[in-house]
N, C-alpha and C. Protein backbone atom coordinates (compact mmCIF):
# COMPACT_ATOMS: atom_id res chain seq x y z
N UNK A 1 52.84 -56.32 18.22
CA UNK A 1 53.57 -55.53 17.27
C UNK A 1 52.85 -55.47 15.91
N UNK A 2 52.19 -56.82 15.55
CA UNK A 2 51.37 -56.84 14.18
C UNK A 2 50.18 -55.48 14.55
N UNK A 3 49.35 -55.63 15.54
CA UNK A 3 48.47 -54.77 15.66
C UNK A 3 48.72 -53.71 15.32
N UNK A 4 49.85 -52.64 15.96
CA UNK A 4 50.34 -51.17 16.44
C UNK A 4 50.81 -51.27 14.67
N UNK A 5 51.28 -52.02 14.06
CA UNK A 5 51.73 -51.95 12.54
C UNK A 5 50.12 -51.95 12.20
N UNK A 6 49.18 -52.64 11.87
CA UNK A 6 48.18 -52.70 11.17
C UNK A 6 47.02 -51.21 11.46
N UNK A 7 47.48 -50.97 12.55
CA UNK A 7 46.52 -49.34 13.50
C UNK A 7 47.04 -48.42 12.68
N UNK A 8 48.91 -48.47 12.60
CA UNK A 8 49.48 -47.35 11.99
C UNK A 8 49.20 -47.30 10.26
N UNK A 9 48.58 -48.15 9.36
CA UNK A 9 48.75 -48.42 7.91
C UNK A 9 47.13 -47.68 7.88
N UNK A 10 46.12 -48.60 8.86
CA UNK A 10 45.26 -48.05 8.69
C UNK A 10 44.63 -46.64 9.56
N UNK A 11 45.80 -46.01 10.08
CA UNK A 11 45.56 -44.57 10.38
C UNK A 11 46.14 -43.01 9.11
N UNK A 12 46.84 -44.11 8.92
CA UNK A 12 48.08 -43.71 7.19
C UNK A 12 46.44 -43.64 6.12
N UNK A 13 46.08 -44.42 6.08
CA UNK A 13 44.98 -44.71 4.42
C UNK A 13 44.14 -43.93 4.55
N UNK A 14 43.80 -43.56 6.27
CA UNK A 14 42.59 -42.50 6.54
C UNK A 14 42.68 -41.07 6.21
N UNK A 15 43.94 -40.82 6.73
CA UNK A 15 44.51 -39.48 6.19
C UNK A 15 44.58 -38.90 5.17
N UNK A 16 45.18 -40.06 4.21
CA UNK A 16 45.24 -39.96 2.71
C UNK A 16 44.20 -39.69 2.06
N UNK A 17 42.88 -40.66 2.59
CA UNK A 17 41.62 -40.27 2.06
C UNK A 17 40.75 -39.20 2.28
N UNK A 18 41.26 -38.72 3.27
CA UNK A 18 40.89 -36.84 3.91
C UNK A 18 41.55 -36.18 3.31
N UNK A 19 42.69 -36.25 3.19
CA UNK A 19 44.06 -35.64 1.70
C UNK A 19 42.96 -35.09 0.67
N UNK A 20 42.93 -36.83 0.11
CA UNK A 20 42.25 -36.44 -1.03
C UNK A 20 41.28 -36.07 -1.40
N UNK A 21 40.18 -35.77 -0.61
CA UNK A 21 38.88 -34.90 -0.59
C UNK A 21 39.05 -33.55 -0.26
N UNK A 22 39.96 -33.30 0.53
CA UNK A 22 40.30 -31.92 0.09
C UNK A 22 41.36 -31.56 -1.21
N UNK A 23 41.88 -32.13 -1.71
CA UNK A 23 42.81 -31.56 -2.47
C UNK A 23 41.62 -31.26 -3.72
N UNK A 24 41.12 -32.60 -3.96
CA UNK A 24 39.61 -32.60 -4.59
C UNK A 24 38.29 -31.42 -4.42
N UNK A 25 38.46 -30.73 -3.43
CA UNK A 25 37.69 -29.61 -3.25
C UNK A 25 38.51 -28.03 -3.53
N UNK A 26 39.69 -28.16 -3.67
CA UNK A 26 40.51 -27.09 -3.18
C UNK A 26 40.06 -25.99 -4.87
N UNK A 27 39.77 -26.69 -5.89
CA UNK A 27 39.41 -25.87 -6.83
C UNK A 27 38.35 -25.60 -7.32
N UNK A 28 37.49 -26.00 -6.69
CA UNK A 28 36.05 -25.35 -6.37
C UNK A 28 35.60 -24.36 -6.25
N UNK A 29 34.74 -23.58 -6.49
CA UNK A 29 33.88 -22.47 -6.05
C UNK A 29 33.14 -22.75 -5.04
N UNK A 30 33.23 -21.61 -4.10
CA UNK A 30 32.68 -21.52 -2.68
C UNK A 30 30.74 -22.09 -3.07
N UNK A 31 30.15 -22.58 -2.25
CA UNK A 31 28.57 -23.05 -2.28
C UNK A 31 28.25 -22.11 -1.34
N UNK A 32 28.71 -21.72 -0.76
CA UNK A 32 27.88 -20.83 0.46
C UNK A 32 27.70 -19.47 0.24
N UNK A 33 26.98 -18.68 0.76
CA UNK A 33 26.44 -17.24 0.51
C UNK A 33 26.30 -16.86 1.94
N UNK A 34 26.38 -15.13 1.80
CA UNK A 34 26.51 -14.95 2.47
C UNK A 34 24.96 -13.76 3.15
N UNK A 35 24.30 -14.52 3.88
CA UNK A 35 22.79 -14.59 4.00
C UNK A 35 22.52 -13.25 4.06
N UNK A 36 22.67 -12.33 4.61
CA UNK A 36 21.78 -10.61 4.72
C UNK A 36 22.33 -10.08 3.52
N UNK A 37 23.08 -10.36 2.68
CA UNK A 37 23.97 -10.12 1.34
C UNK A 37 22.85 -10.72 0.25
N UNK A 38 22.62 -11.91 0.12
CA UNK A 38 22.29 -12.57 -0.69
C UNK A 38 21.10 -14.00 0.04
N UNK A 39 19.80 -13.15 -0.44
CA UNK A 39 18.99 -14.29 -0.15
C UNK A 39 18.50 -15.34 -0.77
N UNK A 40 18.67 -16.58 0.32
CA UNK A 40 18.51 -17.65 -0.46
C UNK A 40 16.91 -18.08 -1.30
N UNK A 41 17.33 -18.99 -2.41
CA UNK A 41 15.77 -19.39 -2.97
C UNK A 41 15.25 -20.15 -2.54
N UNK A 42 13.69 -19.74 -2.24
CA UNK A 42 12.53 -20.47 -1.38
C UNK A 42 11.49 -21.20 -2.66
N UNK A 43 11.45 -22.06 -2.03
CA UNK A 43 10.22 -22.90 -3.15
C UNK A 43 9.10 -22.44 -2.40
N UNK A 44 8.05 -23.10 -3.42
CA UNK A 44 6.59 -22.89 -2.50
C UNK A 44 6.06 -23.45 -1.82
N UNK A 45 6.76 -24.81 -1.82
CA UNK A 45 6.13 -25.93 -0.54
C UNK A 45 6.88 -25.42 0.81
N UNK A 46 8.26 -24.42 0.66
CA UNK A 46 8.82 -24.17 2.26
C UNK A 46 7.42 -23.67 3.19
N UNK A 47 7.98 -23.93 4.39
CA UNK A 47 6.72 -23.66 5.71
C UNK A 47 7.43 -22.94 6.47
N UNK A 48 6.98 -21.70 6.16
CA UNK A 48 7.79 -20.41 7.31
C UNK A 48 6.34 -19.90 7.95
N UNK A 49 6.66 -18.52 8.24
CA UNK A 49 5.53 -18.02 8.67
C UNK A 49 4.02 -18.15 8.43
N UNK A 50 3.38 -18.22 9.32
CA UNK A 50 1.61 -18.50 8.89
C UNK A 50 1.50 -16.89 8.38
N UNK A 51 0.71 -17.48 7.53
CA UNK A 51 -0.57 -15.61 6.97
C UNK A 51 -1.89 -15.93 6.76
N UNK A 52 -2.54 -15.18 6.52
CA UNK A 52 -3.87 -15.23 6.21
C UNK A 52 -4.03 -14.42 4.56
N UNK A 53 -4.81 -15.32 3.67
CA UNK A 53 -5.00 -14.26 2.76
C UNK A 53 -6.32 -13.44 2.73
N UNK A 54 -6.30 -13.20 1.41
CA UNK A 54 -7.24 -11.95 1.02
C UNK A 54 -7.72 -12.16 -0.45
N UNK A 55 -9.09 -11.84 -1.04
CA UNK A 55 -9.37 -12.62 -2.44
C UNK A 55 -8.39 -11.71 -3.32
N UNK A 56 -7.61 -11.64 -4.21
CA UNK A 56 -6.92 -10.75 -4.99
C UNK A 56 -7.54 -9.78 -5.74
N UNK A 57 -8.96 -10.65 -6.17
CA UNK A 57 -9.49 -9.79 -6.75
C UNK A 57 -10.14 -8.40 -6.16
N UNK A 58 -11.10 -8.88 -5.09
CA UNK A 58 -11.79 -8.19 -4.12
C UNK A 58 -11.55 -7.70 -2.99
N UNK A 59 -9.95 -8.48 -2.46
CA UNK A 59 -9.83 -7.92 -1.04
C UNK A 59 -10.77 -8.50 -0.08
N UNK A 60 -11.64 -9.39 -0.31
CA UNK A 60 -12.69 -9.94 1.03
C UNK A 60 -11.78 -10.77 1.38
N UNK A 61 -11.66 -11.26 2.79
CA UNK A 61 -10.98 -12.11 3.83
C UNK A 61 -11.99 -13.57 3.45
N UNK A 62 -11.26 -14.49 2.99
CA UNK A 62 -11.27 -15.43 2.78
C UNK A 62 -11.98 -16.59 4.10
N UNK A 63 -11.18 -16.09 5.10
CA UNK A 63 -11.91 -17.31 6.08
C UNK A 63 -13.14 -17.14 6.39
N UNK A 64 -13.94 -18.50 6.71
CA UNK A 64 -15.17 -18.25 6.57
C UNK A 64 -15.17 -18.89 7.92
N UNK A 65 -14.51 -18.85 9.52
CA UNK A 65 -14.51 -19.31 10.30
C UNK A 65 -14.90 -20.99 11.03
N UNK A 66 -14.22 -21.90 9.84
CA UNK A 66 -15.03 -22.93 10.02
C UNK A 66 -14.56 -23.77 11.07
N UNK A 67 -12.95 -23.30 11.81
CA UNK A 67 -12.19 -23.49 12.82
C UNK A 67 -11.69 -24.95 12.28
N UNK A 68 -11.20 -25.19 11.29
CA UNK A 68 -10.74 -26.57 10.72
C UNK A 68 -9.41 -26.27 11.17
N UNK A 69 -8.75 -25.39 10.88
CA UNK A 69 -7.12 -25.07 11.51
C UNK A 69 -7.11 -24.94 13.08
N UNK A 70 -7.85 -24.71 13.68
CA UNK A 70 -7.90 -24.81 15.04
C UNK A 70 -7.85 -26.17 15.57
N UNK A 71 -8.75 -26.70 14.94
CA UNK A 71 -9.05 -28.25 15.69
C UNK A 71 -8.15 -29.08 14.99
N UNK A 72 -7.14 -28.89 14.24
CA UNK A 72 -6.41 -30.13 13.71
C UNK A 72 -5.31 -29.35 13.91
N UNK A 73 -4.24 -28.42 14.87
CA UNK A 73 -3.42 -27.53 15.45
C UNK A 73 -2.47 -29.19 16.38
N UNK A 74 -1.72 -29.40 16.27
CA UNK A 74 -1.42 -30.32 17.19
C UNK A 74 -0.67 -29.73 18.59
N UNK A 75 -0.41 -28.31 18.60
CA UNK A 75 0.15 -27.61 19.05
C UNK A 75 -1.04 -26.29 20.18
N UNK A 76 -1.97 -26.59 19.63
CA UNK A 76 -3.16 -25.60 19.60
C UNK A 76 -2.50 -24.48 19.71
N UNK A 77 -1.96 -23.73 19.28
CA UNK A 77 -1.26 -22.30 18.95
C UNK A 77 -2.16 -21.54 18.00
N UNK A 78 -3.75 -21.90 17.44
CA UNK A 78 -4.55 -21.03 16.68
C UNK A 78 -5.57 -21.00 17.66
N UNK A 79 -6.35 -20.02 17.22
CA UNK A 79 -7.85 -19.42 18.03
C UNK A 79 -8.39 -18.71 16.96
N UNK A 80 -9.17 -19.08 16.64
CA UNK A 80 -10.53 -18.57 15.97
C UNK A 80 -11.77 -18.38 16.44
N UNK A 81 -11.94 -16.90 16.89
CA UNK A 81 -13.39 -16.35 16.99
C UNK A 81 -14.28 -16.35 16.13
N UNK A 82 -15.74 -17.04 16.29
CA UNK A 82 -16.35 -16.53 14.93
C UNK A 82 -17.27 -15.01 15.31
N UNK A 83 -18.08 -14.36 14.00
CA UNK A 83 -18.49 -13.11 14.62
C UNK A 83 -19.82 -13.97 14.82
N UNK A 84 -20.34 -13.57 16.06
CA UNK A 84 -21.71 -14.18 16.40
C UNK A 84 -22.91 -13.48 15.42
N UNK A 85 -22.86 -12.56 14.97
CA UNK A 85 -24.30 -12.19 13.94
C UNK A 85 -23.89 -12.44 13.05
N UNK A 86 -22.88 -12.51 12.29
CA UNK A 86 -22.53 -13.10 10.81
C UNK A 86 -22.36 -14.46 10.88
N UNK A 87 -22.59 -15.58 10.23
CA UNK A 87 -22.34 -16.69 9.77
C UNK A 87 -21.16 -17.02 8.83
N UNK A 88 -20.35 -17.44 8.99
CA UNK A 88 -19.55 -17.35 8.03
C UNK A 88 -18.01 -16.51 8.09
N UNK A 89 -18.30 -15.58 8.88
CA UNK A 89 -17.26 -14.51 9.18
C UNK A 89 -16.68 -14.39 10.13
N UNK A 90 -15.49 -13.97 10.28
CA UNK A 90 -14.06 -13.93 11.12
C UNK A 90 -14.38 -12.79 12.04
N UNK A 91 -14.22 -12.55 13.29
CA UNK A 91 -14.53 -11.84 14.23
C UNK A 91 -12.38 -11.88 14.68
N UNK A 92 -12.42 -12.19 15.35
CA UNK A 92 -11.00 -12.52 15.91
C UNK A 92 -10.41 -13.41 15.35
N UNK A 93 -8.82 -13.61 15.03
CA UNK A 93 -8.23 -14.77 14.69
C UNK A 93 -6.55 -14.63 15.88
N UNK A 94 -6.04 -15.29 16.33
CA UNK A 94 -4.85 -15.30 16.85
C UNK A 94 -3.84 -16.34 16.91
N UNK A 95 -2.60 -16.40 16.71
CA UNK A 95 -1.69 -17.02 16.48
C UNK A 95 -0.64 -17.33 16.88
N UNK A 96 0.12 -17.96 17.91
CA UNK A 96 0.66 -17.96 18.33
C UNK A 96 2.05 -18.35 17.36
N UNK A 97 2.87 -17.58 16.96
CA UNK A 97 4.12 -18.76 16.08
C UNK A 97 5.28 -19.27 17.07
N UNK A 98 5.03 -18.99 18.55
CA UNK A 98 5.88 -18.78 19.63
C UNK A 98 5.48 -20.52 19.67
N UNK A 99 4.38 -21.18 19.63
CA UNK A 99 4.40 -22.60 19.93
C UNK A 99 4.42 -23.32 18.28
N UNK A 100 3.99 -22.60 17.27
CA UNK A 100 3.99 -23.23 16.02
C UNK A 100 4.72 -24.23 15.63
N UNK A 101 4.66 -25.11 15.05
CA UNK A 101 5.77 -26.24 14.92
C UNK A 101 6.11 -26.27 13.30
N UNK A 102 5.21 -25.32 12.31
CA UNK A 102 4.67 -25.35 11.19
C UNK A 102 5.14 -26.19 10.59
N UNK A 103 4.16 -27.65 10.75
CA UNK A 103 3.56 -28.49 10.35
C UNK A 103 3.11 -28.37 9.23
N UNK A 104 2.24 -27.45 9.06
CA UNK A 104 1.49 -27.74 7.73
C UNK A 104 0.06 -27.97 7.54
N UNK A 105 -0.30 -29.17 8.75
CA UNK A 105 -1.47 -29.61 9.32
C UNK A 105 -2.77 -28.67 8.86
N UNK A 106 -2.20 -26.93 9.30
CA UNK A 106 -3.73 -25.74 8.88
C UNK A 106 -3.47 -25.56 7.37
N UNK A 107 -2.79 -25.63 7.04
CA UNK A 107 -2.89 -24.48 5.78
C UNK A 107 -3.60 -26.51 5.02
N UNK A 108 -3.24 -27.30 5.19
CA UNK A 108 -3.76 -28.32 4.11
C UNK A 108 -5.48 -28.52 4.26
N UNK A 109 -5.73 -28.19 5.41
CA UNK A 109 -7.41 -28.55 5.84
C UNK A 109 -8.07 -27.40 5.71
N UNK A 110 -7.54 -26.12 5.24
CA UNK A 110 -8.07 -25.22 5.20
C UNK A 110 -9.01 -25.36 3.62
N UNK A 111 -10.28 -25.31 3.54
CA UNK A 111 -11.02 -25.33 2.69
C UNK A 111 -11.04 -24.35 1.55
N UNK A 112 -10.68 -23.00 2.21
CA UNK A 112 -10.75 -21.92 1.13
C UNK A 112 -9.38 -20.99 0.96
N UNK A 113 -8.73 -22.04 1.41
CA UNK A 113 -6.80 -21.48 1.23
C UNK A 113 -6.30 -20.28 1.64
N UNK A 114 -7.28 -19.78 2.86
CA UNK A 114 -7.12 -18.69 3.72
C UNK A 114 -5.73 -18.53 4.41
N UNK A 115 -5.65 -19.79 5.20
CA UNK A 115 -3.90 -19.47 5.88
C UNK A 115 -3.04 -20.56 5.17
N UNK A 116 -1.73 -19.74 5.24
CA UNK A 116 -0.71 -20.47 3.60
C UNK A 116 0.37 -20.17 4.56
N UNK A 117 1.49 -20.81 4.20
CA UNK A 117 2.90 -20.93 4.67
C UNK A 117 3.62 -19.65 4.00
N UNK A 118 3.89 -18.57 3.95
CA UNK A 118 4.91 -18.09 3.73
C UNK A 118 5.92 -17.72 3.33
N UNK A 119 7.09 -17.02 2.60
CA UNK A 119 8.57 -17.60 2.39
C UNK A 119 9.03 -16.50 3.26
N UNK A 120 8.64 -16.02 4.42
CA UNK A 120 9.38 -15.37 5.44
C UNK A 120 9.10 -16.24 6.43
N UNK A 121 10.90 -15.80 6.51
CA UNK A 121 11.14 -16.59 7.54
C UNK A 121 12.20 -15.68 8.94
N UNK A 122 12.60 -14.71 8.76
CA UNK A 122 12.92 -13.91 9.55
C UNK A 122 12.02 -13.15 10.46
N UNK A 123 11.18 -14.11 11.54
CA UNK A 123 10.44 -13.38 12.49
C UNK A 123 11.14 -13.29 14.23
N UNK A 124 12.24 -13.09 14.31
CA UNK A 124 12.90 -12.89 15.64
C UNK A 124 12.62 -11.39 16.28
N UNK A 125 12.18 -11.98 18.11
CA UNK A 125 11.62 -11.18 18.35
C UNK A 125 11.84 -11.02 19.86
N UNK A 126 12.01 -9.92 20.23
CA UNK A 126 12.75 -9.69 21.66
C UNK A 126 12.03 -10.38 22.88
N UNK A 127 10.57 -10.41 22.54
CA UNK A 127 9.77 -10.64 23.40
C UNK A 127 8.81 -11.94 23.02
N UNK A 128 8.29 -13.01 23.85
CA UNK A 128 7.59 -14.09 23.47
C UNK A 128 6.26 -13.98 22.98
N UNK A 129 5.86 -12.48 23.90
CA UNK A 129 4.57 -11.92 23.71
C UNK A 129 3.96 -11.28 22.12
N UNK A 130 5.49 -10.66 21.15
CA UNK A 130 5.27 -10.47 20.70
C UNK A 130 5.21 -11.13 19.22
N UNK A 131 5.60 -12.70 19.48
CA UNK A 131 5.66 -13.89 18.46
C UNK A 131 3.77 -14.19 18.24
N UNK A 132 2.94 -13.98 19.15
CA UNK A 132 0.85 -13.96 19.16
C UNK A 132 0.90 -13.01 18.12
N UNK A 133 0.66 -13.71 17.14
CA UNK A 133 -0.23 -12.40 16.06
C UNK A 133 -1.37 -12.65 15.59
N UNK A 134 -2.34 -10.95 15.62
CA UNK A 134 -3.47 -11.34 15.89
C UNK A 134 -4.04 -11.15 14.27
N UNK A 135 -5.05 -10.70 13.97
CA UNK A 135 -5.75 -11.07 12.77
C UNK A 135 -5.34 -9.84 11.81
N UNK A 136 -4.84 -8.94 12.35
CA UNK A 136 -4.42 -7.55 11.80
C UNK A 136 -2.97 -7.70 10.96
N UNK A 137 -2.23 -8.83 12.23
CA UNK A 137 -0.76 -8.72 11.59
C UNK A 137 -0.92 -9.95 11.04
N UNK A 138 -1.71 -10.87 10.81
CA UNK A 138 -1.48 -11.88 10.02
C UNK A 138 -2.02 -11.75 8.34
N UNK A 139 -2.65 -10.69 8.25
CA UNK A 139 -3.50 -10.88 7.51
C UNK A 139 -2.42 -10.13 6.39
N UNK A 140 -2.40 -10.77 5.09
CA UNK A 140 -1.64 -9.98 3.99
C UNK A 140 -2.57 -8.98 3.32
N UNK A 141 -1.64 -8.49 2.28
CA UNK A 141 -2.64 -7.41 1.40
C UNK A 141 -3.04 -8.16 0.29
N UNK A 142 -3.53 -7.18 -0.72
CA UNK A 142 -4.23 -8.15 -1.86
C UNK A 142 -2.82 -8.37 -2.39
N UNK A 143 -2.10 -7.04 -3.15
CA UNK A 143 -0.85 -7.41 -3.79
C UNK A 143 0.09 -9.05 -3.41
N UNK A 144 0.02 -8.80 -2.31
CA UNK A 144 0.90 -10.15 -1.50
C UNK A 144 0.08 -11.29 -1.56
N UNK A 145 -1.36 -11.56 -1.31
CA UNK A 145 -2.06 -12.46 -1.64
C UNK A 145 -1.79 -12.45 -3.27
N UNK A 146 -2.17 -12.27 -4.09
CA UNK A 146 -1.86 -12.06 -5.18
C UNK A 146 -0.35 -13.12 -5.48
N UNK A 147 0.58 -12.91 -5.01
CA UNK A 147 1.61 -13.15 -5.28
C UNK A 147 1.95 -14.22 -4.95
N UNK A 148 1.35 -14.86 -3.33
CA UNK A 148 1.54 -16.14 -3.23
C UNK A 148 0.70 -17.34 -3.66
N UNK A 149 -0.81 -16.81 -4.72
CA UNK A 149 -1.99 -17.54 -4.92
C UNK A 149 -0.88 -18.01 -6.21
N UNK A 150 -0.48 -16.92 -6.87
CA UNK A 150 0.77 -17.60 -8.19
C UNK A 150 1.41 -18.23 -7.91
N UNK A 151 2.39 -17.79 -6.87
CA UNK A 151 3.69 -18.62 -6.45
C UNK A 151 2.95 -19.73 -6.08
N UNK A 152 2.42 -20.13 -5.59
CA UNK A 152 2.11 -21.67 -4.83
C UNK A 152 1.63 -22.33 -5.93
N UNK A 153 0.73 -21.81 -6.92
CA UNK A 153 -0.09 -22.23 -8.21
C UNK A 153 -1.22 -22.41 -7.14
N UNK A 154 -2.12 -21.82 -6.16
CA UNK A 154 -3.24 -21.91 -5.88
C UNK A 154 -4.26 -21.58 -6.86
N UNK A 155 -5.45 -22.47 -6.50
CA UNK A 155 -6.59 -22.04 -7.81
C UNK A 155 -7.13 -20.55 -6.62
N UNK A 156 -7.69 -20.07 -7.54
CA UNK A 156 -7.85 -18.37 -7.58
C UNK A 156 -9.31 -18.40 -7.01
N UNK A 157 -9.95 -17.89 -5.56
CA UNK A 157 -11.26 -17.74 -4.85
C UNK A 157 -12.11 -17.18 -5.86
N UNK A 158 -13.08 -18.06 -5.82
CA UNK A 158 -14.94 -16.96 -6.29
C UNK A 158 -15.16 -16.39 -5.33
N UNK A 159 -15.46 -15.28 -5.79
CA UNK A 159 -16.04 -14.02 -5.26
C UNK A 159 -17.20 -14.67 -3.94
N UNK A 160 -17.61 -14.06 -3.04
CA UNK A 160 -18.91 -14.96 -2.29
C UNK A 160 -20.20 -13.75 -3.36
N UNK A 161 -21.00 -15.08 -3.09
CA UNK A 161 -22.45 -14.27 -3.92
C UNK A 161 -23.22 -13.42 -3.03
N UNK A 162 -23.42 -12.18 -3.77
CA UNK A 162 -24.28 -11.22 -3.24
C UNK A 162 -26.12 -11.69 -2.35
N UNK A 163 -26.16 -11.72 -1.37
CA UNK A 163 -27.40 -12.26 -1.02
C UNK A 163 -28.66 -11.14 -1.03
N UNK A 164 -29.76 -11.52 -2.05
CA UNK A 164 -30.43 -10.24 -2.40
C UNK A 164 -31.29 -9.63 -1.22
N UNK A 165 -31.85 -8.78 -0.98
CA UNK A 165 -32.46 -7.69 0.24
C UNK A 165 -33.18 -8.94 0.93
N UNK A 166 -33.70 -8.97 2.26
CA UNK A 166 -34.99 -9.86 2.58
C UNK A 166 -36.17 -9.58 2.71
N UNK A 167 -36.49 -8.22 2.65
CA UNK A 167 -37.81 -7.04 2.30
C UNK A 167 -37.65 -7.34 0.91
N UNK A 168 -37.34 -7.65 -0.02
CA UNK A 168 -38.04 -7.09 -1.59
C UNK A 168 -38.39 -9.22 -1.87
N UNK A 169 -38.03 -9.83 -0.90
CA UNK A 169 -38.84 -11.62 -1.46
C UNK A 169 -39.81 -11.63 -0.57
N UNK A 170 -40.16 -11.04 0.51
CA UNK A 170 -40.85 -11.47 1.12
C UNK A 170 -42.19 -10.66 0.54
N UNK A 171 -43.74 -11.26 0.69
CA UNK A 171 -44.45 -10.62 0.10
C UNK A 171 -45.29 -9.63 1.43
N UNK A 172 -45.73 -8.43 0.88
CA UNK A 172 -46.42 -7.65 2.16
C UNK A 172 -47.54 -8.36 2.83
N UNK A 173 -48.31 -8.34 3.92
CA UNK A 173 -48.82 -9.21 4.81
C UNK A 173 -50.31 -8.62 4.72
N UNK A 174 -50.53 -7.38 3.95
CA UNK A 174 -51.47 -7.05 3.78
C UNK A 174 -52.08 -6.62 2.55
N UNK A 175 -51.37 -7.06 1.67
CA UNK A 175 -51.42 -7.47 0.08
C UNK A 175 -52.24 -8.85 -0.22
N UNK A 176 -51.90 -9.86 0.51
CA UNK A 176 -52.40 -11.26 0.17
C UNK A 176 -54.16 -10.84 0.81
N UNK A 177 -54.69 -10.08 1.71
CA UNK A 177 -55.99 -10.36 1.97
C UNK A 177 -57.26 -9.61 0.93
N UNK A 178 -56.43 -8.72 0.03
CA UNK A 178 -57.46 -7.81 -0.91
C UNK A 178 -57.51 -8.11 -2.02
């Protein structure tokens, strides 16, 4: 009988204290929003969608294919082609966000701050096939590069240096014998 008395006092105190957290809320203003109405604020460390940038100034594509985001992928959901006659340059890039875990892992090892996290985050998509994006749809414009090199506070790409002709250093072969 002590028990079923001591169950009932302390089923009584519980209530009361649910009571009073709502009565305590009841004059509040709502916290919630209502999302396609009103979008919420993204910082710059959030990790949504992968992109690729672009120099702001120049528009040259930033990656210089060094496959550092590929090989540290824990997911391997990246592929990077390099172009075989250029050194340095992006031939293919592809992406899977269908396995992405976005980690973080690429955009921190990336040397020249080519692929960056995003604040989109609405990529739903009928098909699995169509979550692979390839170097076309990943790639932003300058404006948008632009916008997230600020937003993030990224330091801002040098230009790559012009490499001068290889006919005007080399000397003629029949100059040196006269």
């Amino acid at each position: 009988m002590v028990n079923l008395f001591k169950k009932t006092v302390s089923g009584i105190y519980h209530i009361a204290v649910g009571m009073l957290t709502v009565l305590k809320h009841v004059g509040r203003e709502p916290i919630t929003s209502s999302y396609p109405d009103v979008i919420p604020e993204l910082y710059p460390a959030t990790r949504h969608r992968l992109a690729l940038t672009v120099n702001p100034d120049t528009a040259e594509h930033l990656c210089i294919a060094c496959k550092q985001c590929e090989r540290i992928c824990p997911d391997t959901c990246i592929s990077v082609i390099p172009d075989p006659d250029k050194k340095g340059v992006i031939k293919e890039f592809y992406l899977d966000h269908g396995l992405c875990m976005f980690c973080g892992l690429c955009t921190e090892v990336c040397p020249t701050n080519c692929i960056i996290n995003t604040v989109d985050f609405e990529m739903s998509e009928y098909k699995r096939e169509d979550l692979i994006y390839d170097i076309d749809k990943l790639t932003l414009t300058q404006e948008q590069s632009r916008f997230y090199f600020d937003f993030k506070e990224m330091p801002k790409p040098k230009p790559k240096p012009v490499k001068p002709a290889v006919a005007a250093t080399l000397p003629t072969v029949g100059a040196e014998k006269k």
